[in-house]
Protein backbone atom coordinates (compact mmCIF):
# COMPACT_ATOMS: atom_id res chain seq x y z
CA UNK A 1 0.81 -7.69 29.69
CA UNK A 2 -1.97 -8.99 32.11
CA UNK A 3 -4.38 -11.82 31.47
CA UNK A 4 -6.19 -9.93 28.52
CA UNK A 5 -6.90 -12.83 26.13
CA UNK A 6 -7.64 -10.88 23.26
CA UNK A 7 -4.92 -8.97 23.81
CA UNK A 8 -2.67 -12.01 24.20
CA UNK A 9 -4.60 -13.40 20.94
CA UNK A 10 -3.87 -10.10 19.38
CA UNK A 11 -0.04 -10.42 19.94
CA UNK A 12 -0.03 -14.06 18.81
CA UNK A 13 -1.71 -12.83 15.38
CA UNK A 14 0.75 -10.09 15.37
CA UNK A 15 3.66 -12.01 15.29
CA UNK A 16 1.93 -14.63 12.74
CA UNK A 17 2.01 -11.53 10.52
CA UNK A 18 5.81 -10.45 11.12
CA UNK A 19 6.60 -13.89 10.49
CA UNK A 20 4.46 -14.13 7.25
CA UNK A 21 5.39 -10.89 5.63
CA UNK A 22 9.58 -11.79 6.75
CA UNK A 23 9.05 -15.17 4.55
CA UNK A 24 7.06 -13.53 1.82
CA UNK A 25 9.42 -10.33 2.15
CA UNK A 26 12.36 -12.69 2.60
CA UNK A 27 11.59 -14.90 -0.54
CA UNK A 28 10.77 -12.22 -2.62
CA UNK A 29 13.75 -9.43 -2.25
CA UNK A 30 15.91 -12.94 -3.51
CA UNK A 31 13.84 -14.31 -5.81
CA UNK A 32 11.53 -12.03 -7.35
CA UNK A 33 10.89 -13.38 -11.10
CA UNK A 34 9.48 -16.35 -9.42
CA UNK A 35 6.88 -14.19 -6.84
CA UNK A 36 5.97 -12.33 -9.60
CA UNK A 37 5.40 -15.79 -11.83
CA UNK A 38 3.78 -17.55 -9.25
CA UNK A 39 1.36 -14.75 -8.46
CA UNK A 40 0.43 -14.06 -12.33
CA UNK A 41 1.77 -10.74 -11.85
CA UNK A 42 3.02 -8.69 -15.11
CA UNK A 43 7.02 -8.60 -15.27
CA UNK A 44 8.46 -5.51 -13.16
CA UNK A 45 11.67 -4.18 -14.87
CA UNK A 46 14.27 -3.11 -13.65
CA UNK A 47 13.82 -5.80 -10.27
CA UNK A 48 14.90 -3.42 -8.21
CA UNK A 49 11.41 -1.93 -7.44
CA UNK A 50 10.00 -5.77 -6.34
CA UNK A 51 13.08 -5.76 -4.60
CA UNK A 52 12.36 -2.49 -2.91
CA UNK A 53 9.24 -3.44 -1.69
CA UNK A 54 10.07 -6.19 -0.43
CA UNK A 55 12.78 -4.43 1.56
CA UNK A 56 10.27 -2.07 2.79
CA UNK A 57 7.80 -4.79 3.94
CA UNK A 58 11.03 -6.06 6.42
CA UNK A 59 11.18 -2.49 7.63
CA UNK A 60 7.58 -2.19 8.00
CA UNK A 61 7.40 -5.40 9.64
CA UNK A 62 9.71 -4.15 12.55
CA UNK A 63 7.67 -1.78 13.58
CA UNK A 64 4.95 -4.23 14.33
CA UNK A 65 6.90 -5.57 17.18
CA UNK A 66 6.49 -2.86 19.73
CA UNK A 67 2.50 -3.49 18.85
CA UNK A 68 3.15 -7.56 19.17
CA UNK A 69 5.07 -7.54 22.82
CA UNK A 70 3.15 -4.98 24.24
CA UNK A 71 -0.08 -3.86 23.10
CA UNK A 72 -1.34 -1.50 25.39
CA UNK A 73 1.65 0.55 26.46
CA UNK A 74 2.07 0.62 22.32
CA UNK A 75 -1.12 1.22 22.12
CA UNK A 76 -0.16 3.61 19.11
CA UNK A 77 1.50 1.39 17.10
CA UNK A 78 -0.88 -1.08 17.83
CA UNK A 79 -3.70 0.76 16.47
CA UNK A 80 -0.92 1.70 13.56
CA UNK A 81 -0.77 -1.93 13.13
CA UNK A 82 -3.82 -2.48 12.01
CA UNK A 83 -4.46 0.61 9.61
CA UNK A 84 -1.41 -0.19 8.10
CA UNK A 85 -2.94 -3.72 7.65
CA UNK A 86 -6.53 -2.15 6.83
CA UNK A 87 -4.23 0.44 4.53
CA UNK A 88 -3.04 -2.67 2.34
CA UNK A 89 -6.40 -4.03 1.77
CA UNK A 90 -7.81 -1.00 0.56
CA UNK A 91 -4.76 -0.42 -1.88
CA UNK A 92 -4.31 -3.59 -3.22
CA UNK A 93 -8.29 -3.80 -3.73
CA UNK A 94 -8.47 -0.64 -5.75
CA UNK A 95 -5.42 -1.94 -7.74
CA UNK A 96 -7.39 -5.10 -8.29
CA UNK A 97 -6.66 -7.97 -10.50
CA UNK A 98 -4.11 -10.47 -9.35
CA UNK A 99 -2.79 -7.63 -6.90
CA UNK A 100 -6.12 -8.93 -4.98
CA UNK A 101 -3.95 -11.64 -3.21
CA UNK A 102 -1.99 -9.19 -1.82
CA UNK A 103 -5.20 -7.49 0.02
CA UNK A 104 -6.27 -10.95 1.02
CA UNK A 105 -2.88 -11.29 2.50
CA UNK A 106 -3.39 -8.47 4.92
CA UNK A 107 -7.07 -9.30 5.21
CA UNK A 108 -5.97 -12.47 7.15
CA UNK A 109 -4.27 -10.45 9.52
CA UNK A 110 -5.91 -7.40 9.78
CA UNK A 111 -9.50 -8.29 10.18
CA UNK A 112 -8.52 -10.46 13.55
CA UNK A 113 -5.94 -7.98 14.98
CA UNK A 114 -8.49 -5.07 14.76
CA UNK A 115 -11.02 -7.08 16.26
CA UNK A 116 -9.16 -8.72 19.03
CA UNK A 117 -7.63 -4.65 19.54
CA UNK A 118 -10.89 -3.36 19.81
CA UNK A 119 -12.19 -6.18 22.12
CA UNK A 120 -8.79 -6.14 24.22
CA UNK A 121 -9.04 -2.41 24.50
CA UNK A 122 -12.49 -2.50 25.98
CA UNK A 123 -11.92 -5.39 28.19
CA UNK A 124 -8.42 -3.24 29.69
CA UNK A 125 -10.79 -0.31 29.94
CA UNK A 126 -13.59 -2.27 32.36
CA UNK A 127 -10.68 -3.87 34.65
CA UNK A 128 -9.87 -0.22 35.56
């Protein structure tokens, strides 16, 4: 990557992300009862489906690393990256009631990414 702050800031908010969804991913898939409690969610039975999830926020999660080490030659998945963040907001929104934390989760991390991938783009696009 060359000296494209934003797109430097943009990895560095990337990998934030990975790191928070592995803990909250991490925590979860072994102790879900207490997520759920601490979150004021309604009790999922069987735990297998919070477990699920959870696994499939670790998978998800790998896929943002292509996007955090090299933005522009992943320019795909970086773009990806942030509509799967944007996607998360609007489904947990519509869901609504405590579920909200969940879009404020990936509204920490997706506002700033698309902004400093929008910025970084443009600033890649007037060095040519």
């Amino acid at each position: 990557m060359d000296e494209n702050r934003y797109l430097l800031w943009f990895s560095r908010v990337v990998w934030a992300g990975i790191a928070a969804n592995c803990l909250l991913a991490g925590f979860a898939l072994v102790a879900p009862v207490t997520v759920i409690n601490l979150v004021g969610l309604p009790m999922a039975e069987p735990l297998v489906w919070p477990r699920f999830a959870s696994f499939l926020l670790l998978l998800l999660s790998g896929f943002y690393v292509a996007a955090a080490r090299d933005p522009l030659g992943n320019l795909y998945t970086s773009v990806w990256t942030v509509a799967c963040r944007v996607g998360g907001v609007v489904f947990f929104s519509i869901v609504g009631g405590n579920y909200i934390v969940f879009a404020l989760f990936d509204l920490t991390f997706g506002l700033p990414e698309g902004i400093l991938l929008w910025l970084g783009v443009s600033a890649a696009s007037k060095q040519k």
